[in-house]
PDB file of N, CA and C in Angstrom:
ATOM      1  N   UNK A   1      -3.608  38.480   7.829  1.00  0.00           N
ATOM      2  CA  UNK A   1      -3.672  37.314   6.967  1.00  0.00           C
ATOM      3  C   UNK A   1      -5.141  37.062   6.604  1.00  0.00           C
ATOM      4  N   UNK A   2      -5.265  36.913   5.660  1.00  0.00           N
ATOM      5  CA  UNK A   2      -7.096  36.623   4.314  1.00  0.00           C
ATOM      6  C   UNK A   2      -7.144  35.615   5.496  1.00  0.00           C
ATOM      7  N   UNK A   3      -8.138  35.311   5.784  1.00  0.00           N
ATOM      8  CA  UNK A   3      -9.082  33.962   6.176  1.00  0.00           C
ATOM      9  C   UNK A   3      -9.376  32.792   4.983  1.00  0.00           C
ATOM     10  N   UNK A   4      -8.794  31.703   5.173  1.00  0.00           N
ATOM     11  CA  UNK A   4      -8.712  30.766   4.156  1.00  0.00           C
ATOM     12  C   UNK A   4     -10.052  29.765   4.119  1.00  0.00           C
ATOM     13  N   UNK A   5     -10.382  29.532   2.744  1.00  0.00           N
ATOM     14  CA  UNK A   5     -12.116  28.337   2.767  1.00  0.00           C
ATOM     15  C   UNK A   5     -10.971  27.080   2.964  1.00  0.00           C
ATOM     16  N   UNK A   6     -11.840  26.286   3.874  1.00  0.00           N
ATOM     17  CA  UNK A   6     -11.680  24.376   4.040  1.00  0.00           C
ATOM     18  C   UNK A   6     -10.816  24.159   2.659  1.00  0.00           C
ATOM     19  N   UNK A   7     -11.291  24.085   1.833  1.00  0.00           N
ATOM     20  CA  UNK A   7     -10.632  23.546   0.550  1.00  0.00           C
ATOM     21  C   UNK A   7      -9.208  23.860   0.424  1.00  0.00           C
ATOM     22  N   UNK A   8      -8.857  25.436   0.731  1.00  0.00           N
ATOM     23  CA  UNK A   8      -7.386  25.661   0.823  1.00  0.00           C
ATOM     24  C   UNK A   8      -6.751  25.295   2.154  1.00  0.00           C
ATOM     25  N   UNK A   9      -7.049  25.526   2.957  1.00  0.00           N
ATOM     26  CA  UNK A   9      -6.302  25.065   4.725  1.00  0.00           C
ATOM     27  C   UNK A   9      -6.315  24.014   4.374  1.00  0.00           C
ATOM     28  N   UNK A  10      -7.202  22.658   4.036  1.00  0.00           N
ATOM     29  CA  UNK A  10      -6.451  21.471   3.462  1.00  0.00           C
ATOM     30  C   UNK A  10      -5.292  20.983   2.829  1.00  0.00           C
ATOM     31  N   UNK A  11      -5.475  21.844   1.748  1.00  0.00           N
ATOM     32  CA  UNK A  11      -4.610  21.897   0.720  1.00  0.00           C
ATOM     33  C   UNK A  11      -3.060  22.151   1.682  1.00  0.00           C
ATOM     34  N   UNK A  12      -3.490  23.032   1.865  1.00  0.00           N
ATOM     35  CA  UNK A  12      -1.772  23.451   2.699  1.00  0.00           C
ATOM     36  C   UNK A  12      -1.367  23.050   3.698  1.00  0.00           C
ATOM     37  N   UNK A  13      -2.403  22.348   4.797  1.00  0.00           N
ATOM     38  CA  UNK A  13      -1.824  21.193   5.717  1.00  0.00           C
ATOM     39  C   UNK A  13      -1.334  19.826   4.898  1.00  0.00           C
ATOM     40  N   UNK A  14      -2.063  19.610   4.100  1.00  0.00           N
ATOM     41  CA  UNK A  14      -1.742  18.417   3.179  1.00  0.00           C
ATOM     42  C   UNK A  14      -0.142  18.559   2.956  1.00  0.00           C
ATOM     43  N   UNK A  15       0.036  19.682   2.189  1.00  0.00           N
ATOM     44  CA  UNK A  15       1.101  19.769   1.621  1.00  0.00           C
ATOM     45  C   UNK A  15       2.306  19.849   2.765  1.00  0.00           C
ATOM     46  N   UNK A  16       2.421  20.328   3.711  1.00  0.00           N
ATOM     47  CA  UNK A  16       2.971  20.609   5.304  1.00  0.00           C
ATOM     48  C   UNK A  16       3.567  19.166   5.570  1.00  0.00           C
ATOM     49  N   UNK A  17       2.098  18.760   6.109  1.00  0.00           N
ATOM     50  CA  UNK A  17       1.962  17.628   6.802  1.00  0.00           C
ATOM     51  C   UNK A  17       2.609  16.229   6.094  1.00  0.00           C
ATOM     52  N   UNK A  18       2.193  15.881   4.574  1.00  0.00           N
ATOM     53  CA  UNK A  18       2.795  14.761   4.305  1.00  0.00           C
ATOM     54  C   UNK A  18       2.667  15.230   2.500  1.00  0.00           C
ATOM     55  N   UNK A  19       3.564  16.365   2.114  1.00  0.00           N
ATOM     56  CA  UNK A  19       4.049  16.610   0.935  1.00  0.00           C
ATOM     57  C   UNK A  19       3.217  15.842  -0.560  1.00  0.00           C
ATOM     58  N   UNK A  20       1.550  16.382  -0.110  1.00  0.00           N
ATOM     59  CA  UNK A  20       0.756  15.618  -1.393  1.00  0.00           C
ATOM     60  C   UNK A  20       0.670  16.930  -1.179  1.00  0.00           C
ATOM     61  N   UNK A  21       0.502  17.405  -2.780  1.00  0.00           N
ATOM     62  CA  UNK A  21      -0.005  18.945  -3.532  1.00  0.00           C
ATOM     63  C   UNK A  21      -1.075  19.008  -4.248  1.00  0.00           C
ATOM     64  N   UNK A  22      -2.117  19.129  -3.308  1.00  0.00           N
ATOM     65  CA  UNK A  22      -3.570  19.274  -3.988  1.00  0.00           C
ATOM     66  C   UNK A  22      -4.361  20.614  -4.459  1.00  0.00           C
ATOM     67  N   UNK A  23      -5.097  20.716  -5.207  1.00  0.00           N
ATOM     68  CA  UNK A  23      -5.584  22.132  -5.858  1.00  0.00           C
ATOM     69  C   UNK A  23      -7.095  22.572  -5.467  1.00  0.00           C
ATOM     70  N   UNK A  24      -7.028  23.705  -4.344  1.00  0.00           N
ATOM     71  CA  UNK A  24      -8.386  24.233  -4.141  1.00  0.00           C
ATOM     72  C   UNK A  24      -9.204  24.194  -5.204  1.00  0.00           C
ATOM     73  N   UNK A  25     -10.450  23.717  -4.967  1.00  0.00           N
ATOM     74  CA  UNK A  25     -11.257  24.000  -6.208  1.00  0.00           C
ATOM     75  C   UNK A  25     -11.791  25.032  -5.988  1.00  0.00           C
ATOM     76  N   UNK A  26     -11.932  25.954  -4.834  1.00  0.00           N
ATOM     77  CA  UNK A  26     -12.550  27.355  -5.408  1.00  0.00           C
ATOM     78  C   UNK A  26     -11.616  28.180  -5.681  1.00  0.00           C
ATOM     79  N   UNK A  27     -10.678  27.877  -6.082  1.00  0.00           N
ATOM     80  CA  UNK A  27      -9.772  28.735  -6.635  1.00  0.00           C
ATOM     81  C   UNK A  27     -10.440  28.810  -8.423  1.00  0.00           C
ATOM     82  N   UNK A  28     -11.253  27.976  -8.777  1.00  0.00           N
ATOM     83  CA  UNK A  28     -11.996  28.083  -9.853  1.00  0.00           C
ATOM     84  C   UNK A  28     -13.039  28.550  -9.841  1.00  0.00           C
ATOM     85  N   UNK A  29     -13.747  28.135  -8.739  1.00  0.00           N
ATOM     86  CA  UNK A  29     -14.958  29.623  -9.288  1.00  0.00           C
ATOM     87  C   UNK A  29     -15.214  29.589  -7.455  1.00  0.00           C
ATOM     88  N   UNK A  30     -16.581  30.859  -7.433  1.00  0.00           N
ATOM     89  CA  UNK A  30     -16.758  31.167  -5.970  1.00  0.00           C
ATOM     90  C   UNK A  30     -17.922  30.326  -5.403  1.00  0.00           C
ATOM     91  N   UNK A  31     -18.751  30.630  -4.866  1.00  0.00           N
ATOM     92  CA  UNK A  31     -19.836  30.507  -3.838  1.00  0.00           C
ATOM     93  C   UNK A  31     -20.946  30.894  -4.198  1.00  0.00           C
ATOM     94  N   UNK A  32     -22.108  30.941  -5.008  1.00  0.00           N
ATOM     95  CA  UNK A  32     -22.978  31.943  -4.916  1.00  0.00           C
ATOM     96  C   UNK A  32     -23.658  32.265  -3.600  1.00  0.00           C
ATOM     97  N   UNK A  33     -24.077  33.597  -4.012  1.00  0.00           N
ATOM     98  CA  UNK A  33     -24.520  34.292  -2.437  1.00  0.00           C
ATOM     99  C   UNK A  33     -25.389  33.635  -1.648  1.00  0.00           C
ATOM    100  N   UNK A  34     -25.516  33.549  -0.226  1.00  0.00           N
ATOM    101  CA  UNK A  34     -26.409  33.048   0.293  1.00  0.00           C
ATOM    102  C   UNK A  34     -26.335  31.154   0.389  1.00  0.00           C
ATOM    103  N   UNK A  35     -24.769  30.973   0.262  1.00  0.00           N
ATOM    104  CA  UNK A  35     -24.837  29.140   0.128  1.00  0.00           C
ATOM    105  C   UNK A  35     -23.815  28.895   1.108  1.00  0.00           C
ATOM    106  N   UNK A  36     -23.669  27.342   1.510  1.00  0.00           N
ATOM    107  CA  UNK A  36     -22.507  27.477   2.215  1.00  0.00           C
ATOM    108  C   UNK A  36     -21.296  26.636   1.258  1.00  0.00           C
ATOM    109  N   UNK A  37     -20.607  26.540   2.526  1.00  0.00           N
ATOM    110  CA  UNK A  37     -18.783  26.162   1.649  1.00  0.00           C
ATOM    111  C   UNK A  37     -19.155  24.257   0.822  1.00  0.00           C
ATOM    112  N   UNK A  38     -20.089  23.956   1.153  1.00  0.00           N
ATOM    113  CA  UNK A  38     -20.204  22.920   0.716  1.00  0.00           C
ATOM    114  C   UNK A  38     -21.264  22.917  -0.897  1.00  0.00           C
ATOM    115  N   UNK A  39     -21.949  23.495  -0.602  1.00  0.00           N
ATOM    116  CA  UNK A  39     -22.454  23.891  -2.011  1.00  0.00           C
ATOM    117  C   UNK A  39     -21.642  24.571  -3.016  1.00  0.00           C
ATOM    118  N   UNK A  40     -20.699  25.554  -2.716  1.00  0.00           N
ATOM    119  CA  UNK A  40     -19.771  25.855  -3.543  1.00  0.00           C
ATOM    120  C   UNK A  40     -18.634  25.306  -3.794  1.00  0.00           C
ATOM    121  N   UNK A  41     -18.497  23.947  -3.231  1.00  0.00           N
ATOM    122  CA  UNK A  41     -17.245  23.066  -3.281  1.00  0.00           C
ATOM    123  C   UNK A  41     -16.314  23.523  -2.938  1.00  0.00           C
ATOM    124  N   UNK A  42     -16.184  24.509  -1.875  1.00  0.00           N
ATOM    125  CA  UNK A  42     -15.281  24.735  -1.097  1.00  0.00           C
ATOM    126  C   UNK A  42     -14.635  23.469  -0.061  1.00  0.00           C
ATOM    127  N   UNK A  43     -15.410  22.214  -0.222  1.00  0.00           N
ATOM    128  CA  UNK A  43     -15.039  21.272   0.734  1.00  0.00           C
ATOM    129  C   UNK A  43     -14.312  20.308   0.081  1.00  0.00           C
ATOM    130  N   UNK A  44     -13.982  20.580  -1.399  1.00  0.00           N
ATOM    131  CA  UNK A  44     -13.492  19.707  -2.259  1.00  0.00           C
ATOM    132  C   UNK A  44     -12.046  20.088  -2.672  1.00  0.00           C
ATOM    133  N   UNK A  45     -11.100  19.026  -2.916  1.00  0.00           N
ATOM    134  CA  UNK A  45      -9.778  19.379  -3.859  1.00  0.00           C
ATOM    135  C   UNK A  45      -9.175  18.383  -4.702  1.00  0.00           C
ATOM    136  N   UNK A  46      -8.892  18.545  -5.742  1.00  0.00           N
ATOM    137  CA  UNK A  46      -8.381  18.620  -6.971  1.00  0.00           C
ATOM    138  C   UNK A  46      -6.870  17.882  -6.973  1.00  0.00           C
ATOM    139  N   UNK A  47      -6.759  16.856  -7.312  1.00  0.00           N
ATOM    140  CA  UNK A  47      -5.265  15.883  -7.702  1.00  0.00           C
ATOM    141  C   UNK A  47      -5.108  15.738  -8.897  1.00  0.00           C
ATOM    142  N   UNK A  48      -3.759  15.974  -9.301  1.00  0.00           N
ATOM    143  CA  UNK A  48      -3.631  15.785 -11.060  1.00  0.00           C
ATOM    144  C   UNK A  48      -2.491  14.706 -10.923  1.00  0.00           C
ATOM    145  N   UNK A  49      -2.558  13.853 -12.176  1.00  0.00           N
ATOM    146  CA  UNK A  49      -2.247  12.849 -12.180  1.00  0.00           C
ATOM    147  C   UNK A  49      -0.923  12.963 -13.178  1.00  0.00           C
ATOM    148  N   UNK A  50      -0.628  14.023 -13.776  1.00  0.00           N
ATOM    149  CA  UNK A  50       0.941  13.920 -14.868  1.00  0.00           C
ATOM    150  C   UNK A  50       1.484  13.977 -13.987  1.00  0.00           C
ATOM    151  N   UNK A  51       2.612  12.883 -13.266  1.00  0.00           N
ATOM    152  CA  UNK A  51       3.105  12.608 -12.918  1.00  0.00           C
ATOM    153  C   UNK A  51       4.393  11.366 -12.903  1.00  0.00           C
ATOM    154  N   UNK A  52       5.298  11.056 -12.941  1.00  0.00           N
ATOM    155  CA  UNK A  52       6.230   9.657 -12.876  1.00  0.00           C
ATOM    156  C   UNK A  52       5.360   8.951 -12.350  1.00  0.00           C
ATOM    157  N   UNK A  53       5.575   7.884 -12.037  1.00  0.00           N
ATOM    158  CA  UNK A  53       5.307   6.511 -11.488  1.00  0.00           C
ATOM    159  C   UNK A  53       5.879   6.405 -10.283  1.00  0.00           C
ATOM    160  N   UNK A  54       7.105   7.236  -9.819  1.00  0.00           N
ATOM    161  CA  UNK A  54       7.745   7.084  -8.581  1.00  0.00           C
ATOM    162  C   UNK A  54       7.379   8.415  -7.939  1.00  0.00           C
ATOM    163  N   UNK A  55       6.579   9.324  -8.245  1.00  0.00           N
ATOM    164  CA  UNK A  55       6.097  10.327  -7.867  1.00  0.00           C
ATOM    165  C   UNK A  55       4.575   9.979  -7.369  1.00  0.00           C
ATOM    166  N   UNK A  56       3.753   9.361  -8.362  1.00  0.00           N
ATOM    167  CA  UNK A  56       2.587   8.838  -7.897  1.00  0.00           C
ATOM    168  C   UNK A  56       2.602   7.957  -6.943  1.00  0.00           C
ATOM    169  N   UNK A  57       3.405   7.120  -6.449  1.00  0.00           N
ATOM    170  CA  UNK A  57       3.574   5.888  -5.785  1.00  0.00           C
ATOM    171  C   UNK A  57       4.085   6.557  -4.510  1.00  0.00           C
ATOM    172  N   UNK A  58       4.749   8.040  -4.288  1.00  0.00           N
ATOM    173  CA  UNK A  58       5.541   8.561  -2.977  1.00  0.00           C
ATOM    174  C   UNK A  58       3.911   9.088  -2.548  1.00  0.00           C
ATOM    175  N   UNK A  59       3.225   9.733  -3.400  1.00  0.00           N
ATOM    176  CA  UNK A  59       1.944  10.281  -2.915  1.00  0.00           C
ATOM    177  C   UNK A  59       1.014   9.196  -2.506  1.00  0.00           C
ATOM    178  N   UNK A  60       0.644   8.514  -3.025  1.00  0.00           N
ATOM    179  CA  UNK A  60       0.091   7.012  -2.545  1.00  0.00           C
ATOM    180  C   UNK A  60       0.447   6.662  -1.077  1.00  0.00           C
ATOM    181  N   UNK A  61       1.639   6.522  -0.718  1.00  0.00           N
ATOM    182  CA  UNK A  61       1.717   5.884   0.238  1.00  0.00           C
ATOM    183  C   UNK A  61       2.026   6.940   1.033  1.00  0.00           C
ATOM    184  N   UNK A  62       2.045   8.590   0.986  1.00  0.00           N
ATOM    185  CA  UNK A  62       1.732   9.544   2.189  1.00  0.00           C
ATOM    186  C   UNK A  62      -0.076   9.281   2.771  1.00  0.00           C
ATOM    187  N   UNK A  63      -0.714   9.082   1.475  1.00  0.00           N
ATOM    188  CA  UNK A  63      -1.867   9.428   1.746  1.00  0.00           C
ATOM    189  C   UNK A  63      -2.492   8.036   2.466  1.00  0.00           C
ATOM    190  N   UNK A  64      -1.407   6.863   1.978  1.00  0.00           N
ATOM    191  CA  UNK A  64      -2.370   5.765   2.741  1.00  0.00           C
ATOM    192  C   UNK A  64      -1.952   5.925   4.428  1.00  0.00           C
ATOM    193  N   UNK A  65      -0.663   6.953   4.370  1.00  0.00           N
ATOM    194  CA  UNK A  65      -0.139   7.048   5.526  1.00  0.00           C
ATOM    195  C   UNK A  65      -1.140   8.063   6.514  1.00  0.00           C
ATOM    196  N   UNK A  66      -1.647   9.483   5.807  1.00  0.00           N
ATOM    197  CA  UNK A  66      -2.815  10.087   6.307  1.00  0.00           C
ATOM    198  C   UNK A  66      -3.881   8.944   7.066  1.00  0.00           C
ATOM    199  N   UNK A  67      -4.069   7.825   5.935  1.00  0.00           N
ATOM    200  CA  UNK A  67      -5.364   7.124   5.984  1.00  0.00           C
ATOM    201  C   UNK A  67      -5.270   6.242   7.902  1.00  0.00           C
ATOM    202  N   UNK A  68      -4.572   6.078   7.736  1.00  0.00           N
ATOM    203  CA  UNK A  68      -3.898   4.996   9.155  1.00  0.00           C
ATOM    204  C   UNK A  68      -3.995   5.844  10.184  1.00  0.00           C
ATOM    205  N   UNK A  69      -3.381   6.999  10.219  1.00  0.00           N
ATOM    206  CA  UNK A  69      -3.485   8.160  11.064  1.00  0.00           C
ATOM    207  C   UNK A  69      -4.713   8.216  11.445  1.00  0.00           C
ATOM    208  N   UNK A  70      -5.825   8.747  10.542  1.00  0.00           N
ATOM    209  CA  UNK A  70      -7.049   9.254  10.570  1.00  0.00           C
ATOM    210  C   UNK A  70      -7.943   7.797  11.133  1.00  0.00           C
ATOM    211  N   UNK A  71      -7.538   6.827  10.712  1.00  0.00           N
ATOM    212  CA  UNK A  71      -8.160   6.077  11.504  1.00  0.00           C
ATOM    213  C   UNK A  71      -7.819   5.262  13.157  1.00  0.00           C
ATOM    214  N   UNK A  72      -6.557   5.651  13.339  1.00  0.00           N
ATOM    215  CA  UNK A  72      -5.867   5.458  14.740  1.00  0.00           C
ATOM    216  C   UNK A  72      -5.875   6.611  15.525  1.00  0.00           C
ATOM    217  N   UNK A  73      -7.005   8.060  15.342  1.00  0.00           N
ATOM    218  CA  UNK A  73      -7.290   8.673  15.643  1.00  0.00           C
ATOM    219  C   UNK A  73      -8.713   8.612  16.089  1.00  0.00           C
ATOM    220  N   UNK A  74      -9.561   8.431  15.273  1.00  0.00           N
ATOM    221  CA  UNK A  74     -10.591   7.573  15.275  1.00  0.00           C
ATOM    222  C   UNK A  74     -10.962   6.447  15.881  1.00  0.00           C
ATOM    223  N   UNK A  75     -10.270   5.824  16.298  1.00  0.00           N
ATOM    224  CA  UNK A  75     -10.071   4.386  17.163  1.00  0.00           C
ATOM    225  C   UNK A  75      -9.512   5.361  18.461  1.00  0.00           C
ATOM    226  N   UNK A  76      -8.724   6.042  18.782  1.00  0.00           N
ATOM    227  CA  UNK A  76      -8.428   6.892  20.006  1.00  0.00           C
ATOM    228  C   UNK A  76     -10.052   7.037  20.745  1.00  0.00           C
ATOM    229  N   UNK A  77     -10.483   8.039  19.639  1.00  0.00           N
ATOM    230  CA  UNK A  77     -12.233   8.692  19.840  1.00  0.00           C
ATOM    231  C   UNK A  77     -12.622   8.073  20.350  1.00  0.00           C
ATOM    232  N   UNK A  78     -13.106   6.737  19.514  1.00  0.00           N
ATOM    233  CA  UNK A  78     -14.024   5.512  20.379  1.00  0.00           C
ATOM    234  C   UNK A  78     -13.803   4.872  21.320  1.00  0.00           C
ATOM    235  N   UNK A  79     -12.188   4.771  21.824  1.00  0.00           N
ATOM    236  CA  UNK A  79     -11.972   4.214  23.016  1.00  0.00           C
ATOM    237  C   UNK A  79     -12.035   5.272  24.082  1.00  0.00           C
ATOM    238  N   UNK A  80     -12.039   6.389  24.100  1.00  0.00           N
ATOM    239  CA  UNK A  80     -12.094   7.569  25.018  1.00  0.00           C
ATOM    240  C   UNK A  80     -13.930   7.444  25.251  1.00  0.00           C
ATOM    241  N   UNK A  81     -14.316   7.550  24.255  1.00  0.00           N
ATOM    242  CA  UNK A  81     -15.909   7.368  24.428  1.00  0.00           C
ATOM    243  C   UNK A  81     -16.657   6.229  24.896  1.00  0.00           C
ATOM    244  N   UNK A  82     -16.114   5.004  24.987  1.00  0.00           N
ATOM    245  CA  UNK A  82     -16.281   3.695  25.825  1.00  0.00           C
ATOM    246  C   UNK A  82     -15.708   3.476  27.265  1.00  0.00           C
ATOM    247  N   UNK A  83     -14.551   4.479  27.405  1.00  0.00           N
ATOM    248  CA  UNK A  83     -14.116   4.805  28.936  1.00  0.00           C
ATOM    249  C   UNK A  83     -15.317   5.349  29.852  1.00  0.00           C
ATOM    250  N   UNK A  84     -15.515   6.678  28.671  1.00  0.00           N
ATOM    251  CA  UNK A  84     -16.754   7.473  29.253  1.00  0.00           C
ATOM    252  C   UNK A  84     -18.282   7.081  29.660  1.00  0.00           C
ATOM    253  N   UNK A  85     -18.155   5.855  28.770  1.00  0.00           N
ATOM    254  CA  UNK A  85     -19.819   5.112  28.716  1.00  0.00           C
ATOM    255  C   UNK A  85     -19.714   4.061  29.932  1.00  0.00           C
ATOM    256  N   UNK A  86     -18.176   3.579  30.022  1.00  0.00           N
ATOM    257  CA  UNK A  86     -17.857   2.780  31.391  1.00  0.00           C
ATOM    258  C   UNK A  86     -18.169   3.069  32.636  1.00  0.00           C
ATOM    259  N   UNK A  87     -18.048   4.001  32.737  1.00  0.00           N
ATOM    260  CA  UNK A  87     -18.053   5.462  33.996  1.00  0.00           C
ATOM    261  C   UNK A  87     -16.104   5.364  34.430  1.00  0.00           C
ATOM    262  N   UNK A  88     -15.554   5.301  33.052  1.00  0.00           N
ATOM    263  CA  UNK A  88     -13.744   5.847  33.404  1.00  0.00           C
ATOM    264  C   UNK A  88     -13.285   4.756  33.537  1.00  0.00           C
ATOM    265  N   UNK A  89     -13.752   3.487  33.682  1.00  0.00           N
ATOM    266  CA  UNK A  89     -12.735   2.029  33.981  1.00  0.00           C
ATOM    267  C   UNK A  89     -12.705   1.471  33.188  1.00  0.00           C
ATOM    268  N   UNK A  90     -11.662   1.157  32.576  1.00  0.00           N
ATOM    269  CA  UNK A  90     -10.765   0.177  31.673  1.00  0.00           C
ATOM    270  C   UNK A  90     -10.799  -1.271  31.921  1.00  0.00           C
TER     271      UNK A  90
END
């Protein structure tokens, strides 16, 4: 299996994970030599908007659903890291 850039493994957990279909942007152009994935916008992706209204609105609320996740994950982090700064006591 090819080794996939950030931009696509996103893309396809996205799509997996909570059915938003986003578009690698280096699937449009590459990298020039000698840069990394962030200079070539390999760290970036692409949402198109022709869509229904009940299609835009199912993607909306996966992604505000990502959003909650990512931050009750994040709130996990910091409380694991305030245990640790405790010396482990709650």
């Amino acid at each position: 299996m090819p080794i996939m850039t950030r931009d696509w493994a996103f893309c396809r957990w996205l799509a997996y994970e909570y059915g938003v279909i986003a578009i690698p942007t280096s699937a449009f152009y590459g990298s020039p030599p000698g840069h990394t994935e962030e200079e070539g916008g390999r760290s970036l992706v692409r949402f198109t908007f022709c869509k229904t209204d009940e299609t835009l609105d199912a993607a909306a609320k996966a992604l505000r659903r990502l959003g909650a996740n990512q931050r009750e994950r994040e709130g996990k982090e910091e409380t694991a890291g305030q245990v640790e700064r405790d010396g482990g006591l709650l």
